[in-house]
Protein backbone atom coordinates (compact mmCIF):
# COMPACT_ATOMS: atom_id res chain seq x y z
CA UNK A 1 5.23 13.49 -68.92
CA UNK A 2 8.72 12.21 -69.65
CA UNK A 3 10.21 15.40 -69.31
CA UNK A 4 9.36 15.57 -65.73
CA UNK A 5 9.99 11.85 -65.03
CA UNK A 6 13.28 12.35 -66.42
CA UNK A 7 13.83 16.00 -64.57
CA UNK A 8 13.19 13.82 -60.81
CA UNK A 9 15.36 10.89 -61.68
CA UNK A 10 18.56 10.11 -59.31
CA UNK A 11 20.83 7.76 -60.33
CA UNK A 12 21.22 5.06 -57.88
CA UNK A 13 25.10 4.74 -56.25
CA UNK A 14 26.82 4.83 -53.31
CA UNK A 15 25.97 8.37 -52.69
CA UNK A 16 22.35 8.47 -53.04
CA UNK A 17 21.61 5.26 -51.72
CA UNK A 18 20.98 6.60 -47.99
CA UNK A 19 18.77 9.26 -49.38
CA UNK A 20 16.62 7.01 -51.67
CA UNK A 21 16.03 4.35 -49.29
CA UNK A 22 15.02 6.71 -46.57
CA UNK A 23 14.26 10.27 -47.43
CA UNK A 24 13.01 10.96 -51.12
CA UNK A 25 10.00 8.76 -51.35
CA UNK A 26 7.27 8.82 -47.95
CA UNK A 27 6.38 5.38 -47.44
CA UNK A 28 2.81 6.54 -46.76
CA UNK A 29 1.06 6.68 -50.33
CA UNK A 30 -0.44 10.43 -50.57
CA UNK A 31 -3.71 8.94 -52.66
CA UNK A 32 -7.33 11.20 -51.19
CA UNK A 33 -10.27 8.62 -51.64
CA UNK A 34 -12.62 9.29 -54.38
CA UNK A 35 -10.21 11.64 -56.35
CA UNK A 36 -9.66 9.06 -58.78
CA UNK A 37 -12.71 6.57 -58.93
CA UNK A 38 -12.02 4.99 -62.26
CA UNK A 39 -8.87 3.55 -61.44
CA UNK A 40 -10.31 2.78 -57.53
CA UNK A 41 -13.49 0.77 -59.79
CA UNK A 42 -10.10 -0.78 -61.55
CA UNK A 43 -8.14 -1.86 -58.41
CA UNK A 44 -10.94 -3.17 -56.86
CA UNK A 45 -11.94 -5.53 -59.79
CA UNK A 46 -8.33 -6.28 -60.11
CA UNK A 47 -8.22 -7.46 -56.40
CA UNK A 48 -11.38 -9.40 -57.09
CA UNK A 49 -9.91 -10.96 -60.19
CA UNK A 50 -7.25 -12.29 -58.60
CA UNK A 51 -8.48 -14.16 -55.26
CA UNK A 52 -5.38 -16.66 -55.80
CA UNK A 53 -2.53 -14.06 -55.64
CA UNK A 54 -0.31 -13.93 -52.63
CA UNK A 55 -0.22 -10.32 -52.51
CA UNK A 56 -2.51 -7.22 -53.95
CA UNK A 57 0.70 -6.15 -55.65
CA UNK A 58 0.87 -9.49 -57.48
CA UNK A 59 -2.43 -8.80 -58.57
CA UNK A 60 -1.18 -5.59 -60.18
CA UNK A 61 1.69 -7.04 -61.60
CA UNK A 62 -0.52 -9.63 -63.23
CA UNK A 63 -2.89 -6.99 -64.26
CA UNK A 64 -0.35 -4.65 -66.12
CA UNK A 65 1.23 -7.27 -68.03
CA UNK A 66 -2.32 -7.99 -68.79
CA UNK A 67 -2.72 -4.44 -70.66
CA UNK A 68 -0.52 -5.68 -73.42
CA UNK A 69 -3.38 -7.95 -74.78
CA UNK A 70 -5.32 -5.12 -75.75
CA UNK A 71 -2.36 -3.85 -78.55
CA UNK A 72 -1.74 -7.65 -79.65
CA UNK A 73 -1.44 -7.56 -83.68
CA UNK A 74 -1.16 -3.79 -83.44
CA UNK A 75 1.56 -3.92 -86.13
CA UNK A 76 0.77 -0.79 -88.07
CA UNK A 77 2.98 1.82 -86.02
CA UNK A 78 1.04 4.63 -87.15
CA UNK A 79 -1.55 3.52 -84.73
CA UNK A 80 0.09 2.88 -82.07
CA UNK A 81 -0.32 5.40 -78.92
CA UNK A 82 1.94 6.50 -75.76
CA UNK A 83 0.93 8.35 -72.90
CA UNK A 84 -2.69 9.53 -71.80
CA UNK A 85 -3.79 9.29 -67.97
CA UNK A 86 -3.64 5.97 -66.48
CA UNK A 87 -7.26 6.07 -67.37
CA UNK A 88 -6.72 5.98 -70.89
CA UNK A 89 -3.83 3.88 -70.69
CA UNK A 90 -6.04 1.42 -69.05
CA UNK A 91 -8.55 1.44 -71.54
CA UNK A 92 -6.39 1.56 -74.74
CA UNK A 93 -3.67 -0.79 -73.63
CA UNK A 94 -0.30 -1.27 -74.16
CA UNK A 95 3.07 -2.49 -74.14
CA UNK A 96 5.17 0.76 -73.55
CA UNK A 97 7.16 -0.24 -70.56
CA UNK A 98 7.00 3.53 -69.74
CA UNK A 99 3.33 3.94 -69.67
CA UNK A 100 2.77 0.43 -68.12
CA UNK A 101 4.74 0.87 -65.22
CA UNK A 102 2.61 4.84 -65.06
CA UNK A 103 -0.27 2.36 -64.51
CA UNK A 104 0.86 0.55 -61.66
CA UNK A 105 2.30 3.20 -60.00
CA UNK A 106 -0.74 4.82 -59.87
CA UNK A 107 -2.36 1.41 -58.46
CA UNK A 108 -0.27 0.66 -56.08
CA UNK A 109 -0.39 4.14 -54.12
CA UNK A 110 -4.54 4.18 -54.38
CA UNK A 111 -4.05 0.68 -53.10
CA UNK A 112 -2.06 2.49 -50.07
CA UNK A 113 1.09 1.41 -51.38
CA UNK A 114 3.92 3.96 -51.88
CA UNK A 115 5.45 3.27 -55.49
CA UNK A 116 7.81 5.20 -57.75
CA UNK A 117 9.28 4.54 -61.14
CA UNK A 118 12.41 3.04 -61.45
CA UNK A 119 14.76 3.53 -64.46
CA UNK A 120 17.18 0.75 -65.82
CA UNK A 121 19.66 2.14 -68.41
CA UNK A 122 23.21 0.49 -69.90
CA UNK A 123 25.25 3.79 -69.83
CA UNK A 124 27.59 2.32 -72.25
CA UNK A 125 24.88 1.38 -75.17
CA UNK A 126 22.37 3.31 -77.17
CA UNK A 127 18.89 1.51 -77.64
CA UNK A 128 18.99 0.61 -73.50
CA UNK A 129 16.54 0.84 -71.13
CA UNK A 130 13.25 -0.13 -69.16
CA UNK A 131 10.97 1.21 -66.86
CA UNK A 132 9.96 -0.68 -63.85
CA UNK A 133 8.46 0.33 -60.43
CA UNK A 134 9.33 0.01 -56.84
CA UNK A 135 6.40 -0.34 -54.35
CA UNK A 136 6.81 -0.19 -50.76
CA UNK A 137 4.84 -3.14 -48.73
CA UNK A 138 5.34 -4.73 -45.46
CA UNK A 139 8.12 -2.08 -44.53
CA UNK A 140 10.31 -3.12 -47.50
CA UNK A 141 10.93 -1.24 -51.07
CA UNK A 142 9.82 -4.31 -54.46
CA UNK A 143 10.77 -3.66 -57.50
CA UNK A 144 7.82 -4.58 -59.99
CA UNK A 145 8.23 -5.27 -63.64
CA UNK A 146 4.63 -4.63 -64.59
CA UNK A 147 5.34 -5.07 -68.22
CA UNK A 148 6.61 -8.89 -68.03
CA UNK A 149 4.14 -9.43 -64.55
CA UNK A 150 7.30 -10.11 -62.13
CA UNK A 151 7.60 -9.16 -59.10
CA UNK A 152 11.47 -9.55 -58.16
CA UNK A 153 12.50 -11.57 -55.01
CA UNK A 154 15.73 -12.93 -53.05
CA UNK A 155 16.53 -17.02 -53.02
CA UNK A 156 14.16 -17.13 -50.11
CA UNK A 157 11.05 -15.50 -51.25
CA UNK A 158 11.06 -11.80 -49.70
CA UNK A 159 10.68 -8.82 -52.51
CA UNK A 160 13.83 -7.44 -53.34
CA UNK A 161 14.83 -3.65 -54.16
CA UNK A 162 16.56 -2.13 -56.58
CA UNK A 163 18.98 -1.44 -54.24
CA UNK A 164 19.52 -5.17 -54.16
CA UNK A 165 19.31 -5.66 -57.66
CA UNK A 166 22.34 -2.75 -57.99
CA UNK A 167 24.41 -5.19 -55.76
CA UNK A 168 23.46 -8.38 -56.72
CA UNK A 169 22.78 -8.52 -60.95
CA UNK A 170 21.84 -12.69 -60.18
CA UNK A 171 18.55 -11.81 -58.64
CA UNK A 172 17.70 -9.00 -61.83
CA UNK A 173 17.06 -11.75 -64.77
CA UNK A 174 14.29 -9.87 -65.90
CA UNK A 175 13.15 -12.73 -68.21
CA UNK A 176 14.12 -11.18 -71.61
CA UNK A 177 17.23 -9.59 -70.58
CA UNK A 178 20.00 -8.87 -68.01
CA UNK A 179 19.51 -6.35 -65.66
CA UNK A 180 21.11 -3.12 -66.67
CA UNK A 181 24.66 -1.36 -65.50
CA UNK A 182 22.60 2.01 -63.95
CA UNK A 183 19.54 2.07 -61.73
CA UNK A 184 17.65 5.53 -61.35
CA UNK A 185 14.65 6.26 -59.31
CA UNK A 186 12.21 9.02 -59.84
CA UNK A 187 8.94 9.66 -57.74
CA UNK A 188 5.60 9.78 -59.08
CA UNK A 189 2.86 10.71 -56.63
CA UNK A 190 -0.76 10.25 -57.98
CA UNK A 191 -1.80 13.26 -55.87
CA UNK A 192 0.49 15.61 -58.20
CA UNK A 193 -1.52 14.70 -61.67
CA UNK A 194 -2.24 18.83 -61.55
CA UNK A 195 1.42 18.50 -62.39
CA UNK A 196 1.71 16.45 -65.48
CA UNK A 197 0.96 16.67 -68.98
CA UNK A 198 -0.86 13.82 -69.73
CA UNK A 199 -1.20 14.46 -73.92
CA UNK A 200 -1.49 11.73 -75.68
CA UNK A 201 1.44 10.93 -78.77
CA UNK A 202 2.21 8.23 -81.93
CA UNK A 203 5.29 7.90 -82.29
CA UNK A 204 8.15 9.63 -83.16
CA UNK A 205 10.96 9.48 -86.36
CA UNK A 206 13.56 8.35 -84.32
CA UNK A 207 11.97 5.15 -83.11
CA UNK A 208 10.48 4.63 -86.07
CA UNK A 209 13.36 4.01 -87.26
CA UNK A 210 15.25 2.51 -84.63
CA UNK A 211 12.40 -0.30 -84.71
CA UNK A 212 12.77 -0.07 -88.11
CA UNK A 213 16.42 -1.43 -87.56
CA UNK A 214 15.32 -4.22 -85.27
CA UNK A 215 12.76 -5.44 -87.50
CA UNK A 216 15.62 -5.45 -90.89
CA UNK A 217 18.01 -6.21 -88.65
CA UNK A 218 21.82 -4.81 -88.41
CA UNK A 219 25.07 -5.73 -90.01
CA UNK A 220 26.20 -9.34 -89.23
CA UNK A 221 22.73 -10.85 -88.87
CA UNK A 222 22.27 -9.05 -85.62
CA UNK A 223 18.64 -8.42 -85.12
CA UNK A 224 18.23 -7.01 -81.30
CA UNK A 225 20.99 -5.50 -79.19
CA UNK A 226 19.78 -7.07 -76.52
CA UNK A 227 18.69 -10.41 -76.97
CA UNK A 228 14.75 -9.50 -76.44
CA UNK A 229 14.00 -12.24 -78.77
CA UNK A 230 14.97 -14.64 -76.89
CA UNK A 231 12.06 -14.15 -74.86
């Protein structure tokens, strides 16, 4: 699943900016009716959960950062799980930026939004990045971070994009940490599931020990590299 997230990723500049704001995503979502009725049964009780939201896509922002509850106390890394369909995702739980933002992807475009995943990454630093969405409502591209529940916006209320966030890093406080130097966007249509490999992993050496660092901390009494607990 990574792998081909990772494969469709363009980095966000100058060059592709045209292209990604016009061309690589359709801003009709692709979802058939009935293809997926577990997550439809989830929308529609998410809707219906949420009568005081401003926006269905508030809703699902509320919603995702929800799934996080599920894993609370889940300290024992040996149980922890990534990836699954947004079905099992849904029912498990988590707080994998990654497979939260899968989630609301996937519930935004059977909700008729468009949505993709969008990549933030510090090109200059290991140990950097998150995964949030863009969703395309009211003929306008919002980035989501599903994880934290935000939905990003401009001084005066309207969503803003990622392309704003790339030119503006004041309106990207993402709560726990400053936005990111590099921005890329890969698509992630719900109607190409035939497509992905939806196996379900613990995790790997590598992060186990990279958490392992965050938890002991590094040399000099720094404990994250990014200030996440500050949050």
């Amino acid at each position: 699943m990574d792998r081909v997230v990772v494969e469709n990723m363009v980095l966000l500049c100058a060059a592709t900016a045209e292209t990604l704001y016009h061309d690589f995503t359709p801003a009709v979502s692709g979802y058939r009716r009935g293809s997926r009725p577990a997550i439809e049964r989830t929308l529609r009780a998410v809707i219906a959960g949420s009568p005081g939201t401003d926006h269905p896509l508030a809703a699902v922002a509320a919603f995702c950062h929800s799934l996080q509850d599920k894993v609370a106390g889940q300290d024992n890394m040996d149980d922890w799980r990534f990836g699954g369909t947004e079905e099992d995702i849904t029912e498990r739980g988590t707080d994998w930026c990654t497979d939260v933002s899968r989630v609301a992807c996937v519930l935004c475009q059977v909700a008729g939004y468009p949505a993709r995943l969008v990549q933030l990454a510090d090109l200059t630093a290991a140990y950097s990045g998150h995964m949030v969405i863009e969703a395309f409502a009211d003929g306008r591209w919002a980035v989501m971070d599903p994880l934290h529940g935000l939905l990003h916006r401009h001084g005066d209320g309207t969503p803003a994009a990622a392309l704003d966030l790339n030119r503006n890093l004041a309106l990207a406080d993402l709560a726990h940490q400053p936005l990111y130097s590099a921005i890329a966007i890969s698509n992630y249509f719900v109607q190409d599931r035939d497509r992905y490999d939806y196996a379900v992993s613990g995790i790997n050496p590598a992060y186990r020990q990279l958490l392992g660092m965050s938890v002991r901390g590094w040399p000099g009494g720094l404990r994250w590299l990014h200030g996440e607990d500050r949050a």
